[in-house]
Each structure stands twice: as C-alpha cells, then as structure tokens.
Protein backbone atom coordinates (compact mmCIF):
# COMPACT_ATOMS: atom_id res chain seq x y z
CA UNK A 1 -92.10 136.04 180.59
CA UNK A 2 -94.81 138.46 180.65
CA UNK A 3 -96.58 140.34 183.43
CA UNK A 4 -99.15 137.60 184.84
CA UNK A 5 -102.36 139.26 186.78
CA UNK A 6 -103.70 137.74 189.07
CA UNK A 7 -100.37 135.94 190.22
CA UNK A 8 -100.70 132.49 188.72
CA UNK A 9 -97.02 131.61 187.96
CA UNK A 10 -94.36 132.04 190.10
CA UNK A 11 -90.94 133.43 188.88
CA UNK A 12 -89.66 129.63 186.55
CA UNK A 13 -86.19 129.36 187.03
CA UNK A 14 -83.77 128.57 183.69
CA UNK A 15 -82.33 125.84 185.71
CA UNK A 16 -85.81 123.99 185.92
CA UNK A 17 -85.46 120.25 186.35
CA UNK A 18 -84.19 118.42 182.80
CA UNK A 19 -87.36 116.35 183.63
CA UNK A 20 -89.38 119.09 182.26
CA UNK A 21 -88.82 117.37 178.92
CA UNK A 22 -91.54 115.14 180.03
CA UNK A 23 -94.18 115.87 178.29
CA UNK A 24 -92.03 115.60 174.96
CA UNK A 25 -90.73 112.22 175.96
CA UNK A 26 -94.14 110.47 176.34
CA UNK A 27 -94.44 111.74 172.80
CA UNK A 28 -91.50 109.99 171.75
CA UNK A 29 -92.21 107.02 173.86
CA UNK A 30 -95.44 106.81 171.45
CA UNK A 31 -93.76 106.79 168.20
CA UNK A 32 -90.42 109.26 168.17
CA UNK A 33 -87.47 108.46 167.87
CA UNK A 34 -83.83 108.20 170.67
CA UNK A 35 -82.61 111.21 168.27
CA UNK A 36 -85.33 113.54 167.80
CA UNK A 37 -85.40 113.30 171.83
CA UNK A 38 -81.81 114.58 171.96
CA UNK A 39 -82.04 116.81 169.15
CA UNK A 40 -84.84 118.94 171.84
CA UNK A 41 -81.73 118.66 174.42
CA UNK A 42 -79.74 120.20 172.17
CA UNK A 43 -82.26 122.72 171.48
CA UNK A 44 -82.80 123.32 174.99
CA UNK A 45 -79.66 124.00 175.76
CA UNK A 46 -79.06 126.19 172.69
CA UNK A 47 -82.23 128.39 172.44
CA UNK A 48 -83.65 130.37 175.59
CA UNK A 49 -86.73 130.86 173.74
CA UNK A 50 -87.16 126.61 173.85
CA UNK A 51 -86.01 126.58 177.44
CA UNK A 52 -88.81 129.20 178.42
CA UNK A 53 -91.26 127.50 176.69
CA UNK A 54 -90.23 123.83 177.84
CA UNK A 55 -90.12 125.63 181.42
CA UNK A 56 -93.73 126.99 180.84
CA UNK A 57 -95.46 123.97 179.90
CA UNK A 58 -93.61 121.90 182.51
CA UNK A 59 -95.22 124.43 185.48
CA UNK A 60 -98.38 124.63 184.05
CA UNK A 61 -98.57 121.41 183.85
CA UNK A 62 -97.55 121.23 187.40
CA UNK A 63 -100.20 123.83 188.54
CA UNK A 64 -102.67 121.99 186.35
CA UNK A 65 -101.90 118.68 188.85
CA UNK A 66 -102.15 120.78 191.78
CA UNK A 67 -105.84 122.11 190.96
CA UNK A 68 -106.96 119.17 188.95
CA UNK A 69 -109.84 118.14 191.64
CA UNK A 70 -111.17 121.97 191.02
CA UNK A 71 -111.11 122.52 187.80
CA UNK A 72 -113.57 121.72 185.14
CA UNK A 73 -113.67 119.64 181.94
CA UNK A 74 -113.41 121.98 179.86
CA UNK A 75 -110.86 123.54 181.29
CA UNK A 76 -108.52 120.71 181.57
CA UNK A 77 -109.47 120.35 177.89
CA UNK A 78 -108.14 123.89 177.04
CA UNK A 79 -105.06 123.94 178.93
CA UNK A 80 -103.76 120.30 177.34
CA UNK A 81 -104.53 122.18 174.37
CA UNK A 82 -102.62 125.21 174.26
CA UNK A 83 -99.87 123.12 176.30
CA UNK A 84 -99.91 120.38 172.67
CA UNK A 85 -100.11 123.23 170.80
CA UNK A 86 -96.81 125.19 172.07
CA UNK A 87 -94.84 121.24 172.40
CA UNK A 88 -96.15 120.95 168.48
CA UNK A 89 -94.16 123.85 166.91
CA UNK A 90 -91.20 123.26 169.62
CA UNK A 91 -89.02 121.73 166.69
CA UNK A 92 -85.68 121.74 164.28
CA UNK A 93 -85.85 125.23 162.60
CA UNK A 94 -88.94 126.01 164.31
CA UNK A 95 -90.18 130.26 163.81
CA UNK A 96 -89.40 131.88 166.98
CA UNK A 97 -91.97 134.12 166.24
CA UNK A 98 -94.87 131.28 165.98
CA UNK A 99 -93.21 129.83 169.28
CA UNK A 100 -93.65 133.06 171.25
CA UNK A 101 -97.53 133.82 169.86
CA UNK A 102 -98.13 130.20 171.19
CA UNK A 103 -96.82 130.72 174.58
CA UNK A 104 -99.07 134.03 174.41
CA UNK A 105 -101.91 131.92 174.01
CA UNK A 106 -101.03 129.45 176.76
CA UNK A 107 -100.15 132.12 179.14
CA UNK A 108 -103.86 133.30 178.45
CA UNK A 109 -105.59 130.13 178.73
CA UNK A 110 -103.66 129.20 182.07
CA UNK A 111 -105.11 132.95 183.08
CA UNK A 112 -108.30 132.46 182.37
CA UNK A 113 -108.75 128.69 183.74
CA UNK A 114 -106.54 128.56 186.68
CA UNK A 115 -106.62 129.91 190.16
CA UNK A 116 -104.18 132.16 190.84
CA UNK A 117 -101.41 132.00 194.20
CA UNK A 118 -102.77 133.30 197.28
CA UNK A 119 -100.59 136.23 197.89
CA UNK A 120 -97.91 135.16 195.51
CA UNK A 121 -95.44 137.35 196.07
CA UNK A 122 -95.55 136.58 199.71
CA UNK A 123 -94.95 133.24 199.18
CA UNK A 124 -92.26 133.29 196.66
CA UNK A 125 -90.37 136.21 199.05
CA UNK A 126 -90.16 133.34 201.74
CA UNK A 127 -89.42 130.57 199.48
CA UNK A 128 -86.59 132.72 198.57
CA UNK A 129 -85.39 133.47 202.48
CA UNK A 130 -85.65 129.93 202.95
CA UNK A 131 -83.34 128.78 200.52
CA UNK A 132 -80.70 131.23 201.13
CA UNK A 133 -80.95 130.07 204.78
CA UNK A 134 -80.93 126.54 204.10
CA UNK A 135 -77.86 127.10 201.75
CA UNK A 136 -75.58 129.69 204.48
CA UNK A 137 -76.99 126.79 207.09
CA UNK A 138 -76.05 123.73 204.83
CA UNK A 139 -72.14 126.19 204.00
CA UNK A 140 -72.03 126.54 207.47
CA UNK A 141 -72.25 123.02 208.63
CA UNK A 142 -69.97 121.35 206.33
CA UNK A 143 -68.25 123.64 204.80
CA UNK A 144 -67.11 127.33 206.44
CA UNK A 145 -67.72 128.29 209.54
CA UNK A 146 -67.02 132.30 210.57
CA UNK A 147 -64.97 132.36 213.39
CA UNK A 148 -64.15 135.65 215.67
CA UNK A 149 -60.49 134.64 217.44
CA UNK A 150 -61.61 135.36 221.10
CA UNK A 151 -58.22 136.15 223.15
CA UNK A 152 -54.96 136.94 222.34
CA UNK A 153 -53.61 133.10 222.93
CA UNK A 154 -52.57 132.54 219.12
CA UNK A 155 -50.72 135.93 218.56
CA UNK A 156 -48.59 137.01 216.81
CA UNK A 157 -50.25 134.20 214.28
CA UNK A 158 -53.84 135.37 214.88
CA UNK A 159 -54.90 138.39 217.08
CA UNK A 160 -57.37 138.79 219.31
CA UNK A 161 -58.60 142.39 220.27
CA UNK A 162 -55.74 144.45 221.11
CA UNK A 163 -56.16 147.75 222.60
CA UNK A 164 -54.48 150.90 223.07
CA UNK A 165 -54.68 153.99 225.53
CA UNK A 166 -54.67 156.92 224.04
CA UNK A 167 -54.28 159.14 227.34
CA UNK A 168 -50.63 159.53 227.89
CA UNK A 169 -50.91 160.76 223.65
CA UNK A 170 -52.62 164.42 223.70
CA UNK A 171 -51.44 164.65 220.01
CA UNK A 172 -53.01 161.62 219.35
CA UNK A 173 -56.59 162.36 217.14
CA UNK A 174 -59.40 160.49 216.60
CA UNK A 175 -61.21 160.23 212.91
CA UNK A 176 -64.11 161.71 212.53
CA UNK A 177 -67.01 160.90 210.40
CA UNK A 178 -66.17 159.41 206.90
CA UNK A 179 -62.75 158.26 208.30
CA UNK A 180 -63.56 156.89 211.45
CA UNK A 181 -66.02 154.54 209.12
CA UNK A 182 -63.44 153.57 206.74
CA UNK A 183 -61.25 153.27 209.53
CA UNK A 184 -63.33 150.62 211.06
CA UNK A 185 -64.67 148.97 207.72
CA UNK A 186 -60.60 148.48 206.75
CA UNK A 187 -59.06 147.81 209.59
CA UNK A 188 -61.49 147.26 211.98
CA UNK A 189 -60.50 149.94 214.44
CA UNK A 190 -62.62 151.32 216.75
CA UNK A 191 -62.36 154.21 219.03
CA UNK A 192 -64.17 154.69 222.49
CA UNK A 193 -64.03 158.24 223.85
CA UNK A 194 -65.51 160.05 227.03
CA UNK A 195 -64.62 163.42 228.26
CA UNK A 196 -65.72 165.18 231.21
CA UNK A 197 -68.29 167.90 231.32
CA UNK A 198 -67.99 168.97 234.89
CA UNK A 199 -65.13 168.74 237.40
CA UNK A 200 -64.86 166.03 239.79
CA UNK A 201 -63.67 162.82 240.77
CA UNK A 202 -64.16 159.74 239.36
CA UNK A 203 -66.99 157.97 242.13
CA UNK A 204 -68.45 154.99 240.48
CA UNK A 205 -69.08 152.50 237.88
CA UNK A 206 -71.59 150.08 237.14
CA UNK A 207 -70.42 146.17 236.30
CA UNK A 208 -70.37 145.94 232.48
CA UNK A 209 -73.66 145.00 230.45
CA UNK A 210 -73.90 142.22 227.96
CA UNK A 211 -76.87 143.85 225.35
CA UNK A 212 -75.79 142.08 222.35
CA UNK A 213 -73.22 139.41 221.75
CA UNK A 214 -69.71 141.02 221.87
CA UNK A 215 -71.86 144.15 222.96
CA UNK A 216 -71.23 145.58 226.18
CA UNK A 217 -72.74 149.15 228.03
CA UNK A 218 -71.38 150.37 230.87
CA UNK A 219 -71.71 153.46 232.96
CA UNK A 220 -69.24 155.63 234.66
CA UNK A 221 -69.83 158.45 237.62
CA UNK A 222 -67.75 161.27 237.34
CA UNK A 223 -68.27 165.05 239.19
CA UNK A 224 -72.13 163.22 239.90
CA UNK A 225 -72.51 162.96 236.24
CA UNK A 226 -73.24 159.51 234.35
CA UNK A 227 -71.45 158.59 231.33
CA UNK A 228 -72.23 155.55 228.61
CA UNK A 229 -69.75 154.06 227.23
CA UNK A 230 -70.25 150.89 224.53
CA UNK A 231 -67.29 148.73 223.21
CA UNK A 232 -66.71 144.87 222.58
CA UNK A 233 -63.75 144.37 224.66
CA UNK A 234 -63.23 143.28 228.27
CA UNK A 235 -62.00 144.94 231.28
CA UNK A 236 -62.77 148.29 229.69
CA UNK A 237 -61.62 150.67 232.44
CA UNK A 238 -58.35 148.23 232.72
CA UNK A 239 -57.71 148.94 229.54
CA UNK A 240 -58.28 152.49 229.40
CA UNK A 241 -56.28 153.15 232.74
CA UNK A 242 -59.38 154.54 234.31
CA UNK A 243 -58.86 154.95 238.05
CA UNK A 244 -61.73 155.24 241.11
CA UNK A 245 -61.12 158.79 243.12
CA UNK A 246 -58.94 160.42 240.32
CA UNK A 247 -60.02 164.06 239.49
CA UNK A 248 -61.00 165.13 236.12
CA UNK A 249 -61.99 168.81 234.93
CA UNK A 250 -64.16 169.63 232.50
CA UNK A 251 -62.90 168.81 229.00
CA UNK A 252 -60.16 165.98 230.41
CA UNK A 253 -60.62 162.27 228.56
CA UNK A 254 -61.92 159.99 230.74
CA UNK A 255 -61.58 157.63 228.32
CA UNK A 256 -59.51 157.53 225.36
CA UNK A 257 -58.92 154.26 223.93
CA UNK A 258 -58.63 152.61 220.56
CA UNK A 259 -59.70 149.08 219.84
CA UNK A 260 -59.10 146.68 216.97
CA UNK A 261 -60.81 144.34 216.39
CA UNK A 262 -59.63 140.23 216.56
CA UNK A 263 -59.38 138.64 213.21
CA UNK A 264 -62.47 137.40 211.90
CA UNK A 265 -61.53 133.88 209.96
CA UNK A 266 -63.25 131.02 208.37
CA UNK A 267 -63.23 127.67 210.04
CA UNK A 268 -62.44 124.59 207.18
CA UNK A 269 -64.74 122.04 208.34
CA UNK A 270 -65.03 119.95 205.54
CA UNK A 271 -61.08 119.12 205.23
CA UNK A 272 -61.04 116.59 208.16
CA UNK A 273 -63.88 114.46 207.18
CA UNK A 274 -61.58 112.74 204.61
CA UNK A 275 -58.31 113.01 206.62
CA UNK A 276 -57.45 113.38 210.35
CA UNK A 277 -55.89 116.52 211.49
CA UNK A 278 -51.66 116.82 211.07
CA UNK A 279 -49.41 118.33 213.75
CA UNK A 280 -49.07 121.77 213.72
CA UNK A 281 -51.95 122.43 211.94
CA UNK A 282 -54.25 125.33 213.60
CA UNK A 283 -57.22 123.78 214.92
CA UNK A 284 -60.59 124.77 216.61
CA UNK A 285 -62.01 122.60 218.92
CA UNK A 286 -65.23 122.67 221.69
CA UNK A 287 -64.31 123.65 225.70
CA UNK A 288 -67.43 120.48 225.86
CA UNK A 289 -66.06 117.81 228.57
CA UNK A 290 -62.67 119.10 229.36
CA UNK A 291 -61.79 118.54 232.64
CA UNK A 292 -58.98 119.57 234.57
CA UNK A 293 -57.02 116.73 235.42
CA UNK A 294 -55.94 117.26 238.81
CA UNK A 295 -59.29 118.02 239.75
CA UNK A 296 -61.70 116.26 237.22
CA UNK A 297 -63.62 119.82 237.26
CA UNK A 298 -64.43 121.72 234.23
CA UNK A 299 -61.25 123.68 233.11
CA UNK A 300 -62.87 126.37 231.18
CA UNK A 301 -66.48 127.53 230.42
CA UNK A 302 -68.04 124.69 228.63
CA UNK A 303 -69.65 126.16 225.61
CA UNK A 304 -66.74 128.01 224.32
CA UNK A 305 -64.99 127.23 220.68
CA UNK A 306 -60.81 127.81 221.59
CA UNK A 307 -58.45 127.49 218.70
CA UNK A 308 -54.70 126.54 219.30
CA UNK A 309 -51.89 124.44 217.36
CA UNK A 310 -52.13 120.83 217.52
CA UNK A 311 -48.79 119.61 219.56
CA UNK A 312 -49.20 115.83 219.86
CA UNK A 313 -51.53 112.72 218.82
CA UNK A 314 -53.01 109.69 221.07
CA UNK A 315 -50.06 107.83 222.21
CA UNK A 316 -47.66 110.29 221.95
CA UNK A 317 -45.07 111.22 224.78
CA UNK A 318 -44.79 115.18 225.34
CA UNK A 319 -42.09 116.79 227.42
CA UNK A 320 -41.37 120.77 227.33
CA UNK A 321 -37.43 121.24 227.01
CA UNK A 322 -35.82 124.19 229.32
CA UNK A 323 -34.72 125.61 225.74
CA UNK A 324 -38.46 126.07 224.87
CA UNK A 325 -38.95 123.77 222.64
CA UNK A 326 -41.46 120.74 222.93
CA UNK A 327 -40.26 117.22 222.33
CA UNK A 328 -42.26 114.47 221.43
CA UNK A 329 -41.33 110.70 221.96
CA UNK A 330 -37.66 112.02 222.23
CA UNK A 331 -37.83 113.69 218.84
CA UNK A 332 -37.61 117.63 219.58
CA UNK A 333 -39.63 119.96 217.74
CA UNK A 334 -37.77 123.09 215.91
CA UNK A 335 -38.04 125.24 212.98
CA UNK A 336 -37.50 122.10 210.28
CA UNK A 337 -40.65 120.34 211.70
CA UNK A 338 -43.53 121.17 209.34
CA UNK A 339 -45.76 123.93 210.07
CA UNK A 340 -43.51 124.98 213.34
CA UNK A 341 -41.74 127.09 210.80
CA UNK A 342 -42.62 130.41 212.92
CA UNK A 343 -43.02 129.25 216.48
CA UNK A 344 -39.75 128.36 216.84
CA UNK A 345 -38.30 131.30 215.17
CA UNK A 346 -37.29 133.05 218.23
CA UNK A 347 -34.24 133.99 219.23
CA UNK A 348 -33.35 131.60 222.40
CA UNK A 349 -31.27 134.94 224.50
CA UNK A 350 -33.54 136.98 225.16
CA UNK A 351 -36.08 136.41 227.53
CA UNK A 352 -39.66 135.27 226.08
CA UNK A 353 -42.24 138.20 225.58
CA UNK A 354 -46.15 138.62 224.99
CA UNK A 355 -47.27 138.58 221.45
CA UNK A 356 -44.10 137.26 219.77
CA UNK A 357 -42.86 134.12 219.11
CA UNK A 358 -41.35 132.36 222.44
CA UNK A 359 -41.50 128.83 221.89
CA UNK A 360 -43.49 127.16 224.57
CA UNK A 361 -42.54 127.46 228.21
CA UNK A 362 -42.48 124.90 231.02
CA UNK A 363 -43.39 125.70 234.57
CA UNK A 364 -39.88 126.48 235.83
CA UNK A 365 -38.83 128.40 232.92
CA UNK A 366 -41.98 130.64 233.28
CA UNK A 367 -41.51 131.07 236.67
CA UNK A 368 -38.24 132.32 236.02
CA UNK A 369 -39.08 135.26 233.67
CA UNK A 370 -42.04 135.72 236.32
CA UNK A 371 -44.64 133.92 234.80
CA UNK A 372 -46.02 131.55 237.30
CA UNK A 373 -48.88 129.18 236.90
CA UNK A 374 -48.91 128.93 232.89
CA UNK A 375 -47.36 124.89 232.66
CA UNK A 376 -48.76 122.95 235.94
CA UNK A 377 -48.45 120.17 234.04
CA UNK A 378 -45.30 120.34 232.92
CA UNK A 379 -43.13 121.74 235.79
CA UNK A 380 -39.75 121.23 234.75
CA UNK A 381 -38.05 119.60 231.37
CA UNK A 382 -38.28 116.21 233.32
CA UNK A 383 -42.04 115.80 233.33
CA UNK A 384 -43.87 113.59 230.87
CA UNK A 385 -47.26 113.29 229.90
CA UNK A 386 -48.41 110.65 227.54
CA UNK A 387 -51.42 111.48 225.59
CA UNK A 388 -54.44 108.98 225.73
CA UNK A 389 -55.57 107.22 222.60
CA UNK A 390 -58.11 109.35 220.16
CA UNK A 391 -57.54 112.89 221.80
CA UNK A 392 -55.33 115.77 220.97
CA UNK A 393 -52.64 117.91 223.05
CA UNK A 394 -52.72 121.54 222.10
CA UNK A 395 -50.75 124.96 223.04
CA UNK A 396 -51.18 128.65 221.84
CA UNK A 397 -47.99 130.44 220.13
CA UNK A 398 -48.61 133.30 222.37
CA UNK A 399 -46.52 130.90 224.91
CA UNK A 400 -46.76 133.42 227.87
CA UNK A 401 -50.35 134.06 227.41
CA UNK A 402 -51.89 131.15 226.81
CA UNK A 403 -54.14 128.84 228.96
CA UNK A 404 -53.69 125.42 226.60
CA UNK A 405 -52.63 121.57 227.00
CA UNK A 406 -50.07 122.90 229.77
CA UNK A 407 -52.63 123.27 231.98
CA UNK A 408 -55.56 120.82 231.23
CA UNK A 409 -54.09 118.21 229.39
CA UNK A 410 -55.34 116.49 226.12
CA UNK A 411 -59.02 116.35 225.12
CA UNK A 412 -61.09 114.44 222.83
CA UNK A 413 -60.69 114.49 218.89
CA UNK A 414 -64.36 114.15 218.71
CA UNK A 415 -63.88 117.85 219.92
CA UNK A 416 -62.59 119.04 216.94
CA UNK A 417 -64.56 121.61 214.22
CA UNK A 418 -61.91 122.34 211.65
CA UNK A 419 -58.58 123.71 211.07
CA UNK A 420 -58.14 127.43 210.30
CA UNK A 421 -59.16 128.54 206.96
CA UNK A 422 -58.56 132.13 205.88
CA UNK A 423 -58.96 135.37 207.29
CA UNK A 424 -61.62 137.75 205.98
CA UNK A 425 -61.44 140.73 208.07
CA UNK A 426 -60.22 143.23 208.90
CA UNK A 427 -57.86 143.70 206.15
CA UNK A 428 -54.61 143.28 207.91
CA UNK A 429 -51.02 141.95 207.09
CA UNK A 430 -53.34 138.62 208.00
CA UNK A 431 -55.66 138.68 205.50
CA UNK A 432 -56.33 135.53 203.53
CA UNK A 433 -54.40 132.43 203.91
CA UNK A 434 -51.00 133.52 205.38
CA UNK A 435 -51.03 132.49 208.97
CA UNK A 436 -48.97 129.39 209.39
C-alpha cells in the first residue's frame, strides 16, 4: 500500500479475517451465484493484488463503522462508492492495472473523508508489544516455560553453576575482550577477578547484595581499600578460597574464579495435560505446601520451582536398598527400568562421589562414606515409606548432594509444572534433548 498522510490506515495484515469477503457475499446473497463466491476465494488466495484490495475495502469499511455518527452524507455516499467501485472490477481475468487505479481512488476518497488515527503510529507500536506479550505469555503458560537449574542436585544429568578457583593456577589466563564474550555467549563462562592494589590483609566484607535476580554485589576490605565484586553464584568468597586476616601485596588475586553458568532448559508444560507423568521422567514441581514430615514445618523456601526424577506414584511402597538402588513394592529399580538407564550406571565398588552417578543412598550407607543427614527418612534398607494417594516421591541423581523425597517425603501432584524439555544454553555436551 501506499504512503497514507495523515495516518488513516493502520498497517492491514495479509492474514486479514476470510470474513473480509463480506461485502462480496451480500452481493451474491442478492443474485450471485455458490461458484462465483468461490471462484473470489480462489482469487484471493491466488492474486496478492485481490487480497490487498479485498483487505482495503474490508478496513475501510471498518473505519467507515467506527466514524459513521461523524461523518456526513455525502461522505458516506463517496466512500460506498469508491468501495463498489474497486468490489466491481474485482473479477475472473480482471486488469490488474484498472484494479490498482481503483484502489488509488479509494485510498483518496478514504483521505479526504475520514479522520485520521490519533497518533497512529503510537498506537499500532503498542498493539504490536501487546501481542507479542500476550503470545510469549500465552507460550509460556501452556506451552514452554524457561527454566534456570538452580543447584547442583540433578548433576551429572543437568548442572547447576559450577565453579572453579583459579588461585592455586598462576598459568591459568583469563580472556579478554572479544573472547571473554564469546566465551560467555558459548559456553556461558564467566570470570570474576580482583587483585590487590596496595598491601595488606584481608579485614572485611560486606554480606552479599541481591540488585537483580541472580545478581549479587559484594564488597571486600583489603590493605583499607574496598573492592566490588559482581557474580551470580553463592558463597562467593567460599568459592574463591578467600580467607579473613590473610595478607595480599599489591598485584596478588584476591579473587580469581571462573563460573559457568547452570543449564538454562525449557520446561514441557503442555505434555501432562493429556497424560500423567511416568517414572523416571525429570520433573519440575512447586516447594508450595511441602512440609517436613516429622515436623509438619515448611521443608524448603516456599516459592521455589525444584526439579528432580520422579521415583514412585500414590500407593507405591519405597525402600532404599544398601546396594543403592531404590525398590519399589519389592520390584528393585536398575539399569533395565526405563529412563534409569544412567542413574544406575555406576559402578557398585567404589565409594559414591559428587557429580557422578551413585545410585541413591540411604541414611546408613551415607553415613558410612561420611555423608550424614542426606536420607532421614530412610535410615537403613529396612525402612518403608508408602506414598499417599495423588502425590509424587522424588530424588536428585546427584545422590550425595541432594535434598529430595529422602528427606521430606512425597508431595502433591497438583505440584507439578512439566517434565524437562530441552536445553538451550549454554551450548554444552547438554544441549538439546539428551539428558535422560
């Protein structure tokens, strides 16, 4: 379409409503014919110069509706006119040429009789924000929903942010500029570095500051000097081996670290409104109403999203084996139970180990490699717990780093978001669809 001063149309879209053929079916409802009515679909859907000019008439006609109480007779009169005259030569075989010099004419009457948009742009600039949010809100309802994995419970499945300290590596460099960018954009590492620009000990640092969600600032004292340091992860000076009193001259790394980032995923939320969710299948559920069940007190922060691997079903029986492996209703879970494939990989002589596959641990086999206080609820191979009707029983494949069903029990399936979709950054060995 043309330029159009003064703003009177807004931008028509191709896809306009079929019922823009309106106008040309009360014609045919007066004496045309079933077939010259689908010979103009055809011809809509065959010629963009008939679309444009079925979509012209069509808003014209709308705008006409919307200003009718304002405009005059004989204004009315001239814009039905140029509208009958563009429908009249919209036929079989029809010159493109006379087509396009009667749109010209419309387009000038609707100029000259009509009001034009108040700040048109303006208002077609929002209708377009508002769409695109209503769409990414409607996709993110019922369909995808992004997903950061916040701890390091699912690993080596899904990670969490893992860190490294660079301290005890002086050879170790960190990318500058371009590649510290692409270094991030790829494989979403980041690097957080401070070095010291006066001697002195190390006398104080602030409590870290949440500015933006997975944001944090915090300041460190060194040789009176303040330093700012921002990163995403928690327990920064943990991580980075950064101890109170310790001396530092000038040009020493107080901090040297390198973080990458968890995997950012995308939750399936539209699978389980036609099926329920399967065992073994990676789920993400609300922290809303779980209770501890030795003390009926919240067992976590109660606006969280965790995601772990369904276990058991209402009903079921779950005890945890001495040989690591869960067993429901007598029936013991290994590698040949579907989707288990890689949590019960492991090799059962040595002992289990952070971040690798381990199998799941009871209470008094934890507490024999050391790691007290995981399984409560399951304190030796003995103990049962039966799962109540309509909730879930989950654990995390990071076995010795997990806080799951072990230690507050089952929860509501009403809980339940989605299963795991696909990663879609960074672009690790993760990427896509290959956790399992």
């Amino acid at each position: 379409m043309t330029a159009v001063p003064g703003a009177i149309f807004r931008r028509i879209k191709w896809w306009a409503k079929p019922a823009l053929f309106s106008g040309r079916s009360r014609a045919a409802s007066a004496g045309g014919t079933a077939d010259a009515e689908e010979d103009m679909i055809l011809r809509w859907f065959l010629s963009r110069t008939v679309r444009r000019a079925i979509n012209l008439c069509a808003h014209v006609r709308k705008t006409v509706n919307s200003q009718r109480d304002v405009l005059s007779e004989p204004a009315l009169e001239n814009i039905a006119a140029a509208i009958a005259a563009v429908q009249a030569v919209i036929a079989p075989n029809a010159d493109k040429k006379l087509v396009k010099d009667r749109l010209t004419e419309l387009e000038k009457a609707a100029h000259k009789w009509l009001q034009p948009y108040p700040h048109a742009s303006l208002r077609e600039n929002v209708e377009v924000v508002l769409v695109a949010a209503a769409i990414a809100l409607a996709i993110h309802t019922f369909f995808l929903k992004p997903f950061k994995i916040p701890s390091g419970s699912m690993q080596p499945t899904l990670y969490g942010i893992t860190s490294e300290n660079l301290l005890d590596e002086p050879e170790a460099r960190i990318p500058a500029g371009l590649a510290r960018f692409i270094d991030f954009l790829w494989r979403g590492t980041s690097y957080l570095h401070a070095v010291a620009e006066t001697d002195g000990v190390l006398e104080a640092f602030e409590p870290p500051k949440t500015i933006l969600p997975f944001v944090k600032r915090q300041r460190i004292k060194v040789g009176g000097q303040w330093y700012v340091v921002w990163s995403s992860v928690d327990h920064l000076l943990e991580r980075a081996g950064v101890e109170r009193r310790h001396f530092y001259r000038t040009g020493d790394d107080i901090i040297k670290l390198k973080v990458t980032n968890g995997d950012h995923l995308f939750v399936d939320r539209l699978t389980y409104n036609f099926r329920r969710p399967k065992r073994g299948e990676i789920i993400v559920f609300e922290t809303k109403g779980i209770l501890s069940p030795i003390t009926r007190l919240p067992a976590m922060d109660q606006d969280q999203f965790y995601i772990k691997r369904l276990v058991a079903m209402g009903g079921e029986r779950v005890r945890s084996g001495n040989d690591r492996h869960v067993i429901i209703n007598g029936q013991r879970l290994d590698p040949a139970t579907p989707r288990f494939e890689n949590a019960y990989s492991f090799d059962p002589k040595p002992p289990p180990r952070e971040n690798q596959y381990s199998g799941h641990l009871n209470e008094a086999v934890a507490a024999r490699y050391g790691k007290s206080g995981i399984a409560p609820l399951f304190p030796d191979e003995k103990a049962e717990v039966a799962v109540r009707p309509n909730h879930y029983m989950v654990m995390g494949d990071n076995t010795v780093n997990s806080s799951d069903s072990r230690t507050w029990g089952d929860f509501s399936r009403t809980n339940v978001i989605g299963k795991y979709g696909f990663v879609y950054w960074p672009f690790s060995t993760r990427f896509g669809w290959t956790a399992r």
